[in-house]
C-alpha atoms as a PDB file:
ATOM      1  CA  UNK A   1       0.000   0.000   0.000  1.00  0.00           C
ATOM      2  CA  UNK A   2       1.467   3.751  -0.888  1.00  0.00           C
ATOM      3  CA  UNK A   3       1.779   6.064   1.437  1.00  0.00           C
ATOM      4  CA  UNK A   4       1.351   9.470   0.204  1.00  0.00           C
ATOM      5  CA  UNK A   5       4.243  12.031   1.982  1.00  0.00           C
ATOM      6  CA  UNK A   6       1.311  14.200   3.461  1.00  0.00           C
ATOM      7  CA  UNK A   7      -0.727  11.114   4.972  1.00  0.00           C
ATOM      8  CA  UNK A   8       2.817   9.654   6.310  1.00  0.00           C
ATOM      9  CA  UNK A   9       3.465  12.982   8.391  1.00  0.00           C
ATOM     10  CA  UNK A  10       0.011  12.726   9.680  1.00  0.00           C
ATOM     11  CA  UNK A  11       0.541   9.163  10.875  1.00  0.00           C
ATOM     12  CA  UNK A  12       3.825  10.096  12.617  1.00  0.00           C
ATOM     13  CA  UNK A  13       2.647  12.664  14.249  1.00  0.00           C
ATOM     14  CA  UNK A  14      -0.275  10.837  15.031  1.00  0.00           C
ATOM     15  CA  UNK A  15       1.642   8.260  17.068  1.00  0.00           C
ATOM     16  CA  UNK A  16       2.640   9.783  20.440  1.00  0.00           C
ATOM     17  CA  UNK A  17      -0.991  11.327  20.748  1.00  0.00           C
ATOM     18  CA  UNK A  18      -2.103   7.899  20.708  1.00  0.00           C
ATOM     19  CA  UNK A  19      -0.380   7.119  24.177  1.00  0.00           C
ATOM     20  CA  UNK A  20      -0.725  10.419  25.429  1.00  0.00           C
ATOM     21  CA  UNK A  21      -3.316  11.430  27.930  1.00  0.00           C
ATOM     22  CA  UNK A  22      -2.407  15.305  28.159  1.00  0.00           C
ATOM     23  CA  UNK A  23      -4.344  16.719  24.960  1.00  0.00           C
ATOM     24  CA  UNK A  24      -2.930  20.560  24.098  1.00  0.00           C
ATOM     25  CA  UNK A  25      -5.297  22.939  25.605  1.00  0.00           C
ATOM     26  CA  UNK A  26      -7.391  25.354  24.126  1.00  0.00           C
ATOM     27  CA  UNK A  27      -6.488  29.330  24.082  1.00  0.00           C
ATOM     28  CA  UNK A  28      -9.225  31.199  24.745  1.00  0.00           C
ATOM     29  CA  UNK A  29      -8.464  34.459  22.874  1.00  0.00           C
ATOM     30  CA  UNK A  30      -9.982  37.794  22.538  1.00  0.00           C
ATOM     31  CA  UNK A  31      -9.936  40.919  20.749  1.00  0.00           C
ATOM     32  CA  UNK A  32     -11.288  44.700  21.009  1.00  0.00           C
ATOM     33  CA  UNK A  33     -14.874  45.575  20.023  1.00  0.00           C
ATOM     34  CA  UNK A  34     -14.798  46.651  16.626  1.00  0.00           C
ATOM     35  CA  UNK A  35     -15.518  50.360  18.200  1.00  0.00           C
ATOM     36  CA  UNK A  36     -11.956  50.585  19.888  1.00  0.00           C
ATOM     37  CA  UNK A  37     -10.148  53.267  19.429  1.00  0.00           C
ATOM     38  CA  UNK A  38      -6.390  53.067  17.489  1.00  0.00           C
ATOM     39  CA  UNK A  39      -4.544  52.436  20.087  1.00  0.00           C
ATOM     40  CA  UNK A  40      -6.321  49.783  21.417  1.00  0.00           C
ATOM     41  CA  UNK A  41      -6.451  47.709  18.619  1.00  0.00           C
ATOM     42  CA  UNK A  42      -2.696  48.345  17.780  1.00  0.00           C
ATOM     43  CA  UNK A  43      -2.101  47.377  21.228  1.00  0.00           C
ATOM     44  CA  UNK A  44      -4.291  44.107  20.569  1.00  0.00           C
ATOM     45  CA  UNK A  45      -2.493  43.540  17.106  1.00  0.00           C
ATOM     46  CA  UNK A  46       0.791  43.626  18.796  1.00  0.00           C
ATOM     47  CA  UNK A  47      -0.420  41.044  21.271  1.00  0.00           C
ATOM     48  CA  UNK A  48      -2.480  38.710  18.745  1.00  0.00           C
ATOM     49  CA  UNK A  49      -0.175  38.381  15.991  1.00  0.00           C
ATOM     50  CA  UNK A  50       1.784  35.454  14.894  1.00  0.00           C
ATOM     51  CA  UNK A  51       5.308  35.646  15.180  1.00  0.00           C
ATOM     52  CA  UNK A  52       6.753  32.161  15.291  1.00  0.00           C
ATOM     53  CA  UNK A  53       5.774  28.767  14.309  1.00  0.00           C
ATOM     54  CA  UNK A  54       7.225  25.177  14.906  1.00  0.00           C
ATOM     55  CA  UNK A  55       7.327  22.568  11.930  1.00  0.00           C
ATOM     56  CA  UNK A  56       7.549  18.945  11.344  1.00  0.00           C
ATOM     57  CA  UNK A  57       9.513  18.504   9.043  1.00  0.00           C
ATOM     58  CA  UNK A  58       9.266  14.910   6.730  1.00  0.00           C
ATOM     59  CA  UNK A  59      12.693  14.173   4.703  1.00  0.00           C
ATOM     60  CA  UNK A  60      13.418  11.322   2.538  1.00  0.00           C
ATOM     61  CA  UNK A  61      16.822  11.509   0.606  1.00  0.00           C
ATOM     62  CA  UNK A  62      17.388  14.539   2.008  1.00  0.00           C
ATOM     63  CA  UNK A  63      14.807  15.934  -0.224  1.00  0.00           C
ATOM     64  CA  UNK A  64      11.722  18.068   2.101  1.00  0.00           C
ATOM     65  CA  UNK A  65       8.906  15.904   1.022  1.00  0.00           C
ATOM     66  CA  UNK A  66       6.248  17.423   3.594  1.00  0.00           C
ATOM     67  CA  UNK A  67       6.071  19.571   6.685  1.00  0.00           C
ATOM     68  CA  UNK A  68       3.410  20.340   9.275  1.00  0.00           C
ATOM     69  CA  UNK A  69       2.805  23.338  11.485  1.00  0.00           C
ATOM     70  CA  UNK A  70       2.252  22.422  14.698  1.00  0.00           C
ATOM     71  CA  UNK A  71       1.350  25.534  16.635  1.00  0.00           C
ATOM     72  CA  UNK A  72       2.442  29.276  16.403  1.00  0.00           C
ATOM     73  CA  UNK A  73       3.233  31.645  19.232  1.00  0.00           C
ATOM     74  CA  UNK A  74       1.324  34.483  19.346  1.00  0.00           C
ATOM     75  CA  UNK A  75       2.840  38.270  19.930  1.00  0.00           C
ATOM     76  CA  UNK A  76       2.819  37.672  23.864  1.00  0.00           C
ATOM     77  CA  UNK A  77       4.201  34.105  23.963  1.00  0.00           C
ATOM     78  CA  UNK A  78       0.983  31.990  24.101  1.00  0.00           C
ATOM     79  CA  UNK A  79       0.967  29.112  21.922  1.00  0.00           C
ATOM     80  CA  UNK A  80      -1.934  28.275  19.701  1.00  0.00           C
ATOM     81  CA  UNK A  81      -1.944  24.482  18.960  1.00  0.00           C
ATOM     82  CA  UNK A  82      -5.796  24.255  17.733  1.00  0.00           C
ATOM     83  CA  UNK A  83      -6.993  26.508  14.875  1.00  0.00           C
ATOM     84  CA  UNK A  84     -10.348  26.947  15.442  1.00  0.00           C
ATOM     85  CA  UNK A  85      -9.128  29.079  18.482  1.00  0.00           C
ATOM     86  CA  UNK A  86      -8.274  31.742  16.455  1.00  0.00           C
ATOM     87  CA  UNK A  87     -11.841  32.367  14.978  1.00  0.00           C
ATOM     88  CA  UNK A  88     -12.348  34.387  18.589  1.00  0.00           C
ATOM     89  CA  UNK A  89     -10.453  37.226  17.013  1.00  0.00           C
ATOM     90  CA  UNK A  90     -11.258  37.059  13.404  1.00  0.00           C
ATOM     91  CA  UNK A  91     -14.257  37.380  11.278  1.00  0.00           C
ATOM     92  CA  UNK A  92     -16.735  34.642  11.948  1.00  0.00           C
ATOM     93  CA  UNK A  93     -16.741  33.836   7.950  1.00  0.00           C
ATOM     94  CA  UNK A  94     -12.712  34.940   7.428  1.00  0.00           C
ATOM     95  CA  UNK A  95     -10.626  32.231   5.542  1.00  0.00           C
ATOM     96  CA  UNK A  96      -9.134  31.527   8.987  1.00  0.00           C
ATOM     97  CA  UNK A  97     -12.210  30.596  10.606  1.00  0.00           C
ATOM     98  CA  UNK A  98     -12.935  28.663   8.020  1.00  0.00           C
ATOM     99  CA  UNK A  99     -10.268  26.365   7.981  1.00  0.00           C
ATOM    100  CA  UNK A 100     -10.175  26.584  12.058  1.00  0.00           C
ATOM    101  CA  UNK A 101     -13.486  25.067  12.381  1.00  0.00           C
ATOM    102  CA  UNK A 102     -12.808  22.456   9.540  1.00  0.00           C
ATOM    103  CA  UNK A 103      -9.882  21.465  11.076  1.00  0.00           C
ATOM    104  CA  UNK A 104     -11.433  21.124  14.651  1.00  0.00           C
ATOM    105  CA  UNK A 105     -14.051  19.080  13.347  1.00  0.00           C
ATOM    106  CA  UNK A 106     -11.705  16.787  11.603  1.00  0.00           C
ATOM    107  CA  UNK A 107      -9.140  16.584  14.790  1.00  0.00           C
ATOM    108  CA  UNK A 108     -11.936  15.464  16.744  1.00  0.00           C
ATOM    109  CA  UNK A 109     -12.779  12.587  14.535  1.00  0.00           C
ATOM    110  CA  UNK A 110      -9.654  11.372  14.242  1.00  0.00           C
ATOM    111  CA  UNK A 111      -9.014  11.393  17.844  1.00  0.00           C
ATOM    112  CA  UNK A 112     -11.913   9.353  18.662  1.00  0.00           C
ATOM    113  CA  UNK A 113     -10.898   6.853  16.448  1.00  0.00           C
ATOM    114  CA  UNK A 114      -6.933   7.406  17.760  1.00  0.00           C
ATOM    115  CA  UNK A 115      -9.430   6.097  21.122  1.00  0.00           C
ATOM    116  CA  UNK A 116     -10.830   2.897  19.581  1.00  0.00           C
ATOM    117  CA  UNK A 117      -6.926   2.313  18.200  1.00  0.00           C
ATOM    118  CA  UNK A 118      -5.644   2.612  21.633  1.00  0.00           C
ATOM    119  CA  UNK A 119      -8.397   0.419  23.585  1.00  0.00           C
ATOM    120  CA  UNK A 120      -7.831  -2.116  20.548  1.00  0.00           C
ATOM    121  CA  UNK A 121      -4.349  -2.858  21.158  1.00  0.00           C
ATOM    122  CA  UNK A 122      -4.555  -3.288  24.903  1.00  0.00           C
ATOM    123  CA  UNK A 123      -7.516  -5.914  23.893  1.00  0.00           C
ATOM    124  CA  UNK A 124      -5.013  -7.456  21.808  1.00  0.00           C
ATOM    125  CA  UNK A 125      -2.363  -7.481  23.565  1.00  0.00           C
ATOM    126  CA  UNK A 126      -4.205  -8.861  26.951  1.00  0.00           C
ATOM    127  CA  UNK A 127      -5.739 -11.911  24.441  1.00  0.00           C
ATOM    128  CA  UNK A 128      -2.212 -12.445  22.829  1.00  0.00           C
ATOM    129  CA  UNK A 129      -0.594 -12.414  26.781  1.00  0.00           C
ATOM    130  CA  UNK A 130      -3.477 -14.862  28.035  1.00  0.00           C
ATOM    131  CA  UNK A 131      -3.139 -16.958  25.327  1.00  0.00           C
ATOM    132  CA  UNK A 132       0.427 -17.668  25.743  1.00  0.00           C
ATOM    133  CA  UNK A 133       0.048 -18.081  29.058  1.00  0.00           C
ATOM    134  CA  UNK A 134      -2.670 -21.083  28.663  1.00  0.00           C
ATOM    135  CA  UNK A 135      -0.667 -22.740  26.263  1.00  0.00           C
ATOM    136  CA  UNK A 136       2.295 -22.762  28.980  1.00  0.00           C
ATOM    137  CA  UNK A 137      -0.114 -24.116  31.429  1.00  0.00           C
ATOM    138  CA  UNK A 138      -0.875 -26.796  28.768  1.00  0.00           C
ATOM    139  CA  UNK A 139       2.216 -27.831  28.090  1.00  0.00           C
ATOM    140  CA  UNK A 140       3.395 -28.555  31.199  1.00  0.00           C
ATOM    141  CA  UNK A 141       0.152 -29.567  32.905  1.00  0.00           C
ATOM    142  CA  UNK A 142       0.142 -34.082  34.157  1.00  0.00           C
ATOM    143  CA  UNK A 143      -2.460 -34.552  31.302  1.00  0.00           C
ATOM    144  CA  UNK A 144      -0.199 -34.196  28.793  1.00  0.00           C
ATOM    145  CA  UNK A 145      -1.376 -34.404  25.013  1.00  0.00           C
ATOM    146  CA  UNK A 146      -5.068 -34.452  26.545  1.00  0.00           C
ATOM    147  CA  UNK A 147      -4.820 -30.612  27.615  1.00  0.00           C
ATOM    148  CA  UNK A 148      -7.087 -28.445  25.993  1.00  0.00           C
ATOM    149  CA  UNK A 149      -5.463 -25.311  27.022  1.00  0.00           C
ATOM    150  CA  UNK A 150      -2.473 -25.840  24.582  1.00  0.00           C
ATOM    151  CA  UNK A 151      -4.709 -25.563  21.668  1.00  0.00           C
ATOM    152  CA  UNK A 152      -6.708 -23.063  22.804  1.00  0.00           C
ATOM    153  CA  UNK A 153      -4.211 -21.007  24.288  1.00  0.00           C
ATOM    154  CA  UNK A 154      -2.151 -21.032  20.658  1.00  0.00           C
ATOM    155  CA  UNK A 155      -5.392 -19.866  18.878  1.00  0.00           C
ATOM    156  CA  UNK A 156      -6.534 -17.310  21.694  1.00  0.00           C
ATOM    157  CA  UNK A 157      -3.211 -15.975  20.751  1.00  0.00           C
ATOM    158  CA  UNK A 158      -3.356 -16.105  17.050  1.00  0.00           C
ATOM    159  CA  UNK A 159      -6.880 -14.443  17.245  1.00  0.00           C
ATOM    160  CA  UNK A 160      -5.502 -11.753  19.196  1.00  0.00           C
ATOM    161  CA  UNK A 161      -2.583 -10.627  17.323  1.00  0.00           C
ATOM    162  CA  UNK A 162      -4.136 -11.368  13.910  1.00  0.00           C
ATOM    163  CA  UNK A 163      -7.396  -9.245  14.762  1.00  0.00           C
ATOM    164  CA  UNK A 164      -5.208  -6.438  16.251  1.00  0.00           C
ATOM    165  CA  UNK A 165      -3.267  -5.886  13.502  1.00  0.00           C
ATOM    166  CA  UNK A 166      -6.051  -5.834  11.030  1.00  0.00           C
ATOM    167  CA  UNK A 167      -8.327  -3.270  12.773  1.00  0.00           C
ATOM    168  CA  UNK A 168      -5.332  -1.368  13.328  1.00  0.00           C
ATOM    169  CA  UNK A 169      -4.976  -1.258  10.045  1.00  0.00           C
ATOM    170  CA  UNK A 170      -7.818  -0.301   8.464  1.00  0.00           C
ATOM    171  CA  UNK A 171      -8.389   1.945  11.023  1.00  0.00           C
ATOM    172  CA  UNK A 172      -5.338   3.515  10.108  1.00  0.00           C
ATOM    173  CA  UNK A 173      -6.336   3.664   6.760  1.00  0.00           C
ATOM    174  CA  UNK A 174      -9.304   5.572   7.793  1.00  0.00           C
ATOM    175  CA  UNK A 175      -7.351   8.003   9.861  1.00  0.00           C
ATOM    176  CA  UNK A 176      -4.209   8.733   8.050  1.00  0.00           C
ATOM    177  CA  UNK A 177      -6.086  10.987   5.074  1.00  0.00           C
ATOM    178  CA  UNK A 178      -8.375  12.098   7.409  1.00  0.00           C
ATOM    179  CA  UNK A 179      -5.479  13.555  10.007  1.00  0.00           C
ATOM    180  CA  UNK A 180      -3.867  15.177   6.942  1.00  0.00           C
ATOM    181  CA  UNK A 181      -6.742  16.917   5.891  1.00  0.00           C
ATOM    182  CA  UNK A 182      -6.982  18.560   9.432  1.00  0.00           C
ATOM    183  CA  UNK A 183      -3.246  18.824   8.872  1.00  0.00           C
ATOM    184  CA  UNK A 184      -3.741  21.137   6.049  1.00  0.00           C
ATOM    185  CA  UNK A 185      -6.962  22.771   7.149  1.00  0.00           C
ATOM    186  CA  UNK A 186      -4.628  23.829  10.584  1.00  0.00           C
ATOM    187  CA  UNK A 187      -1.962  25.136   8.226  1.00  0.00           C
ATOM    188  CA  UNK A 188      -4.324  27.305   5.846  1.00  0.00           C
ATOM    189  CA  UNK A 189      -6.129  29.116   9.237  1.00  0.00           C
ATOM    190  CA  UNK A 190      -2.181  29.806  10.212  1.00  0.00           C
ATOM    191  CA  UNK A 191      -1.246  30.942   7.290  1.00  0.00           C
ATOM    192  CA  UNK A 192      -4.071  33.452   6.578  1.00  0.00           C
ATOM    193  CA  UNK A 193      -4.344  34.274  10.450  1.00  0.00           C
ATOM    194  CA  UNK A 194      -1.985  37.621  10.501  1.00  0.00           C
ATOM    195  CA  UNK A 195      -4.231  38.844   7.357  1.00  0.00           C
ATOM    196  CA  UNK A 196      -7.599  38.100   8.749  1.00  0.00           C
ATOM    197  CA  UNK A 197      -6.390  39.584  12.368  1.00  0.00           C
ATOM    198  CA  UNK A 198      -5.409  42.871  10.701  1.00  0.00           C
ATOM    199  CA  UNK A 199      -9.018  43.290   8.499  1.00  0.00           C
ATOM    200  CA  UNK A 200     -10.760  42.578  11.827  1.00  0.00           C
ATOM    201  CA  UNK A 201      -9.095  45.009  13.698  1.00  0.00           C
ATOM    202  CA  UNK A 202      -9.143  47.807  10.881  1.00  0.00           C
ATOM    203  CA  UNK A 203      -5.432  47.924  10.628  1.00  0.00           C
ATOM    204  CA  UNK A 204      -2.761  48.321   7.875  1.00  0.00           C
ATOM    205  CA  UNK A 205       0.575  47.282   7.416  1.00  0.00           C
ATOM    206  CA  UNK A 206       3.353  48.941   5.161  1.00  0.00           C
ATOM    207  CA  UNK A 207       5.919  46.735   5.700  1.00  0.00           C
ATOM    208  CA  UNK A 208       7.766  47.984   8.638  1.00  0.00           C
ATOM    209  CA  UNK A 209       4.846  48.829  10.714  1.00  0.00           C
ATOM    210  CA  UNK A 210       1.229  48.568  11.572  1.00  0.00           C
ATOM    211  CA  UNK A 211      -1.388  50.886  12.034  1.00  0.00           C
ATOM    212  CA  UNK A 212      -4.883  52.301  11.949  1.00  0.00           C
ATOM    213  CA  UNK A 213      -5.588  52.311   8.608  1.00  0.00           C
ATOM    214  CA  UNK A 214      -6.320  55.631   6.681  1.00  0.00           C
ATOM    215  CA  UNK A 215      -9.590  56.849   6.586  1.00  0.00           C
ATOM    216  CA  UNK A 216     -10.788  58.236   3.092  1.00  0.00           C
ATOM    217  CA  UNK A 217     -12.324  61.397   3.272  1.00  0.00           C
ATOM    218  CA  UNK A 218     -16.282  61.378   2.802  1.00  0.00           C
ATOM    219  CA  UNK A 219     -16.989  62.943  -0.961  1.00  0.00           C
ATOM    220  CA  UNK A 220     -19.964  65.189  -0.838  1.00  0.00           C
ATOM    221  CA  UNK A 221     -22.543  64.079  -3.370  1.00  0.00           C
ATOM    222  CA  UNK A 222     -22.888  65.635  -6.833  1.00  0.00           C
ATOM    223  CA  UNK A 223     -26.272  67.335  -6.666  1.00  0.00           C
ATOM    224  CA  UNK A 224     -28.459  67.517 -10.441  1.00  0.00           C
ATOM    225  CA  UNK A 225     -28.735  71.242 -11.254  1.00  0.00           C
ATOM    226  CA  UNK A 226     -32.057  72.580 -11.532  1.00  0.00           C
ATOM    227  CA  UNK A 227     -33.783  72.658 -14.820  1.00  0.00           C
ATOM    228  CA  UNK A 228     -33.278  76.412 -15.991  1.00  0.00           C
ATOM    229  CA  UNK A 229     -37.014  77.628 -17.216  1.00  0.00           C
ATOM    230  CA  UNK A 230     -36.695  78.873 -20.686  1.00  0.00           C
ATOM    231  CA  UNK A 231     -37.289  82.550 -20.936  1.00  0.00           C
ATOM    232  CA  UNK A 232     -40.416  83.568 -22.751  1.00  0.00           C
ATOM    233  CA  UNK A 233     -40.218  84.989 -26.143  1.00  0.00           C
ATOM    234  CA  UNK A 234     -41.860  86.795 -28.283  1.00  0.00           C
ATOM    235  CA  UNK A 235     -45.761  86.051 -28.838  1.00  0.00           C
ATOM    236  CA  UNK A 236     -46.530  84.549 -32.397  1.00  0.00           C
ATOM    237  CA  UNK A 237     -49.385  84.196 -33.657  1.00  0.00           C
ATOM    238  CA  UNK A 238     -50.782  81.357 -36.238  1.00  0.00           C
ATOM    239  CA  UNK A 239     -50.122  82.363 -40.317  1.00  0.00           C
ATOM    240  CA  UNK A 240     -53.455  83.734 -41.569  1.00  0.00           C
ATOM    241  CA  UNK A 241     -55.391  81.294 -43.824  1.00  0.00           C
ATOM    242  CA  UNK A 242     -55.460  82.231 -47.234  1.00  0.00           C
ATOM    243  CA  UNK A 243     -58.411  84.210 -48.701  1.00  0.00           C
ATOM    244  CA  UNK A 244     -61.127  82.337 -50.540  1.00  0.00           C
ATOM    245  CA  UNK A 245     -61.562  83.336 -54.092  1.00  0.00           C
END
């Protein structure tokens, strides 16, 4: 079975969450009310924005094949791991909420079945560890080739590795695109999150710097002139009809 590069980085990364009972919490941010004056949402700007990331990086051949952001650190150290945190303090239909909520619905569906993964292998493990040991027990028990527990120890055993392996398996299946999809659904919110934070906040950047941005000047309308009466001229009167002979 191939293994796309992007599905592969998912998996890896996938791994120690699936022994790991300390999830990443959730950053509950906020921003100014869209009122605010400039300095308080240039203070909120400089507190909001991303400044750093960390990457996983996948290499084969020394060749980048795929990389993964796995959080960025926000203006006053805090460290966003989820995506769908940021929508707090960006518009509720922004690219960045977008892709937050997408990838928050998709993390949560593969962590449930990262659950049923987890519970799995400890079934399989306990039937492959019980199985062994009744075959041990039948092989050394008085009876000897009359024991039933040798035989049914050996296939407890076979069950339980053979049934592990293949739910793991297509469970993994299930779960590896899925994780890379919230993969790149977390990377697009990051990605667009400076942007989106700057429209919400009515701010501009010119490179070096970021501030309120300029506010155009209000253009008075163009008002129709008034239709100018025409001035009355001289009376006419109809040409006489002609005389009858």
């Amino acid at each position: 079975m191939k293994v796309s590069p992007r599905v592969a980085l998912a998996l890896l990364a996938a791994v120690p969450a699936c022994f790991s009972n300390v999830p990443h919490p959730h950053q509950p941010l906020s921003a100014p009310a869209p009122g605010a004056n400039d300095a308080e949402r240039t203070a909120a700007y400089e507190r909001l924005f991303a400044r750093a990331d960390a990457e996983t990086v996948l290499v084969a051949r020394g060749t980048v094949v795929a990389k993964s952001t796995d959080y960025i650190v926000l203006g006053d150290g805090t460290r966003v791991y989820h995506a769908e945190d940021l929508a707090a303090v960006v518009e509720p239909e922004s690219p960045t909420a977008r892709h937050g909520r997408r990838s928050g619905e998709l993390t949560r569906r593969v962590e449930k079945r990262r659950d049923l993964m987890q519970w799995i292998f400890i079934a399989g493990l306990v039937g492959t560890v019980t199985g062994l040991g009744l075959s041990a027990i039948g092989m050394r028990s008085d009876d000897g080739d009359g024991s039933v527990l040798d035989p049914v120890g050996g296939v407890l055993a076979g069950v339980s590795v053979v049934g592990t392996a293949g739910a793991v398996l297509w469970l993994s299946s299930e779960t590896g695109p899925m994780a890379a999809e919230a993969n790149d659904e977390r990377v697009s919110a990051f990605t667009t999150y400076n942007q989106d934070l700057r429209k919400r906040l009515s701010l501009c950047t010119d490179g070096t710097r970021t501030t309120a941005c300029p506010v155009a000047a209000p253009t008075a309308a163009a008002t129709p002139a008034a239709a100018t009466p025409a001035a009355p001229g001289p009376a006419t009167s109809a040409p006489a009809a002609p005389a009858a002979p």
